[in-house]
Each structure stands twice: as C-alpha cells, then as structure tokens.
Protein backbone atom coordinates (compact mmCIF):
# COMPACT_ATOMS: atom_id res chain seq x y z
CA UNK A 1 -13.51 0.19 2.20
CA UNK A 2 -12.79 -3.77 2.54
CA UNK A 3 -11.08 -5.37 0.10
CA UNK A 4 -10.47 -9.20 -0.41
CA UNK A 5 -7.21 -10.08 -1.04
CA UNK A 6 -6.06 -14.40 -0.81
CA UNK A 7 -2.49 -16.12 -0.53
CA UNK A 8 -1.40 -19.52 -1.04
CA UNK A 9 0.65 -20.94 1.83
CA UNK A 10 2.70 -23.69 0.54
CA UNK A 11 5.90 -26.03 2.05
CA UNK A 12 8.67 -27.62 -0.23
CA UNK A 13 9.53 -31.73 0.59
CA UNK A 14 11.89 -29.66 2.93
CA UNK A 15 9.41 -28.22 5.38
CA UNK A 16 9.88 -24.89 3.65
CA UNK A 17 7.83 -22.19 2.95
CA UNK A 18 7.59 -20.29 -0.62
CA UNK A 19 7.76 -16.34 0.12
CA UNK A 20 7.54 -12.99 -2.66
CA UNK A 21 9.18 -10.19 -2.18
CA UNK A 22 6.17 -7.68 -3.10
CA UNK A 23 7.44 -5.64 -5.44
CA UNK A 24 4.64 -3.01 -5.36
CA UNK A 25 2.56 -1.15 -2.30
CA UNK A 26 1.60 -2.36 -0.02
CA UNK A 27 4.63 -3.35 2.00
CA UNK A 28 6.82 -3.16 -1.37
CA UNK A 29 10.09 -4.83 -0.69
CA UNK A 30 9.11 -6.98 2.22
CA UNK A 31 8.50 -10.96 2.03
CA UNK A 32 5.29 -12.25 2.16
CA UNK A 33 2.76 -14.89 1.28
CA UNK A 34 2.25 -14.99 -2.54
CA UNK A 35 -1.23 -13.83 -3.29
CA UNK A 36 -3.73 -10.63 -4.10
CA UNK A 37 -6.71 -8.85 -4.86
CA UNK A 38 -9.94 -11.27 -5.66
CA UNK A 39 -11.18 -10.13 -8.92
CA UNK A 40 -14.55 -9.59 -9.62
CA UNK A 41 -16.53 -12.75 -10.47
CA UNK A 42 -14.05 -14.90 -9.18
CA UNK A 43 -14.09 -17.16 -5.81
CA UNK A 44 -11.45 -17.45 -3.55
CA UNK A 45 -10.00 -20.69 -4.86
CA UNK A 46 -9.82 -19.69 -8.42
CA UNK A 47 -8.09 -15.98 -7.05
CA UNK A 48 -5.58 -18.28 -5.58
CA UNK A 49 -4.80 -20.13 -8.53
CA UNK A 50 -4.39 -17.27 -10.75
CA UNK A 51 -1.84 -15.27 -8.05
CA UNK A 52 0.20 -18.02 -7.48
CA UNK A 53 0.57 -18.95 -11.08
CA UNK A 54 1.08 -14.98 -11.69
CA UNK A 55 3.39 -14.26 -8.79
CA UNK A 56 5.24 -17.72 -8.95
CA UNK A 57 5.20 -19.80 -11.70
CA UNK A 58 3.40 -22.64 -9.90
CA UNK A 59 0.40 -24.39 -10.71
CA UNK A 60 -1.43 -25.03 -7.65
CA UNK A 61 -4.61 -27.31 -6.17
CA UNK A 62 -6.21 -25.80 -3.23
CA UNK A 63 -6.66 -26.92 0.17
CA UNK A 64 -8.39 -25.83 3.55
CA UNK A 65 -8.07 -21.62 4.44
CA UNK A 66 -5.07 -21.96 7.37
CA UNK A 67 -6.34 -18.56 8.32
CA UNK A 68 -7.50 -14.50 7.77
CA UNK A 69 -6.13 -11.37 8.64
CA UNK A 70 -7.25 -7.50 7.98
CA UNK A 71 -4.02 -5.71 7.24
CA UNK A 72 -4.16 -1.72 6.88
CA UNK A 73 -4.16 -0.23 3.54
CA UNK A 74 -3.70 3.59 1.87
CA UNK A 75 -6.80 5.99 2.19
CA UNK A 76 -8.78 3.83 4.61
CA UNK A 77 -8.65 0.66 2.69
CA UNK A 78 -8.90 -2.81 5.01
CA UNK A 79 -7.02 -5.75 2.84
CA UNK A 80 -8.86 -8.78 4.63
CA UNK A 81 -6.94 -11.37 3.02
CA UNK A 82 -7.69 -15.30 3.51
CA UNK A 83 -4.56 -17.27 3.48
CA UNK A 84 -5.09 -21.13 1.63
CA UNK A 85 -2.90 -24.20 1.99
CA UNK A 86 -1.23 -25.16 -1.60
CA UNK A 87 -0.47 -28.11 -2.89
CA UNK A 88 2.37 -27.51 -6.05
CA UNK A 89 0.85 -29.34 -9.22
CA UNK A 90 3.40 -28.19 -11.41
CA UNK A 91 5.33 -25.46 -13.26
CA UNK A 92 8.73 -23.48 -12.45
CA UNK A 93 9.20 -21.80 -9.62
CA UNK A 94 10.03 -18.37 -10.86
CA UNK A 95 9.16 -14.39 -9.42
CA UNK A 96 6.38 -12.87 -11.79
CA UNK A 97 3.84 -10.06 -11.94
CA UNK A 98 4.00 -8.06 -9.05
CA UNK A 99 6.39 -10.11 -7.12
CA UNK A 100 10.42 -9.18 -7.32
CA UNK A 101 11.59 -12.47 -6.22
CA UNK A 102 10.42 -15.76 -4.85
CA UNK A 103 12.34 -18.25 -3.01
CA UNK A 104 11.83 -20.99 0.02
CA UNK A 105 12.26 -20.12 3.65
CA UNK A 106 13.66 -22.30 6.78
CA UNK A 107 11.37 -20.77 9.92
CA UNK A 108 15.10 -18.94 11.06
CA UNK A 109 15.29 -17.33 8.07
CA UNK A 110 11.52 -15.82 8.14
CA UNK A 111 12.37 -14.94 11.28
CA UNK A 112 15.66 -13.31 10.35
CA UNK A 113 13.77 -11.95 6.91
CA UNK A 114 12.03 -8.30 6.21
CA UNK A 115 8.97 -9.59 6.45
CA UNK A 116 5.58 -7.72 5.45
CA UNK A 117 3.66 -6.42 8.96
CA UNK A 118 1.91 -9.04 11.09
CA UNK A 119 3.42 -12.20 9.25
CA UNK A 120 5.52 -13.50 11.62
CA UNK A 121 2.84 -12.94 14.02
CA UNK A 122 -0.12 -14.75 11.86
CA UNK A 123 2.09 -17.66 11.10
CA UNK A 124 3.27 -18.66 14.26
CA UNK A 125 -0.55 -17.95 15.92
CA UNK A 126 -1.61 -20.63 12.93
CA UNK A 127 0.73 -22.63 13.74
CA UNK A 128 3.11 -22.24 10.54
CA UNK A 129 6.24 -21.07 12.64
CA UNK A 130 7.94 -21.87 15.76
C-alpha cells in the first residue's frame, strides 16, 4: 500500500534549514523535514500548509516540489512523500503535533545530526546540501 505523505523544505535569512525531530514512527527520534500524511480531500499544497503549521508553528506559502522519495514503512506500507519549497508567512517557530522539537540546521550540523533514513542522501542529490 502507497501512501502520500508531503514536507515543506524551508531556509532561515541564514541559509538554514528548519528540521523536526519526529516524535512518533516512523523514524521516531530522528530529524527530518517537517511534513505528513495527505488527508483525504486535500491537495498537496493545502497538506503542506496544515503540517507545517501543525508540526511548527509557521504559516507557510508554497512554492515549486524540490523533489520525491518512497521511504519504507511497517506492514508493507510505501510513504512516497513529495518534498515543497516554503516560504515562512508568519507565526512562531515552535515543535507541535507529532514533532518533539524543531530548530534550524547549518549543512555540518545535518550532517553531524540523527537524521531520518535517506535524508542526507535526498538533499544533497537535490541540491539542498553540500
């Protein structure tokens, strides 16, 4: 079984980029691109708003999809998530719903960070990371 899942990829006037720790399955405890399940009825643009808001605190406009990746789930599930740029429209930056934290990210410390399977690796092929 597929399921769609989105994130918001988003830099600070720093060159930074905003990272969750997911505080639920999968990859609970690892940084990662804020974002989640597409509910039903809603596009991908509107799923983005509503996670980043949720996970973050941030109101967001969205931009261009920077990329897609299937990542492995339980029982035979696929998450094939589409990753959006963000632009930050307002709000507080603050960790909500399922995320345990939230925080900006030089490239050495994603490198140096527990990162969630593959992100290192889809960053850097999309051009995100060194």
């Amino acid at each position: 079984m597929r399921v769609r899942c989105v994130g918001g990829i988003v830099r600070d006037g720093a060159g930074r980029l905003l990272l969750i720790k997911r505080g639920h399955a999968p990859a609970a405890g690892t940084w990662s691109i804020p974002g989640g399940r597409v509910e039903a009825g809603e596009d991908d643009a509107a799923a983005v708003v509503r996670e980043m808001a949720e996970e973050t605190g941030l109101r967001v406009a969205v931009g261009p999809l920077v990329g897609t990746v299937d990542r492995p789930g339980a029982a035979g599930v696929v998450y094939e998530i589409h990753d959006y740029a963000v632009t930050v429209t307002g709000g507080t930056l603050r960790a909500g719903d399922d995320a345990a934290d939230a925080r900006w990210f030089t490239p050495a410390e994603i490198a140096a960070a527990d990162t969630a399977p593959g992100l290192v690796e889809a960053l850097t092929s999309w051009g995100l990371l060194p």
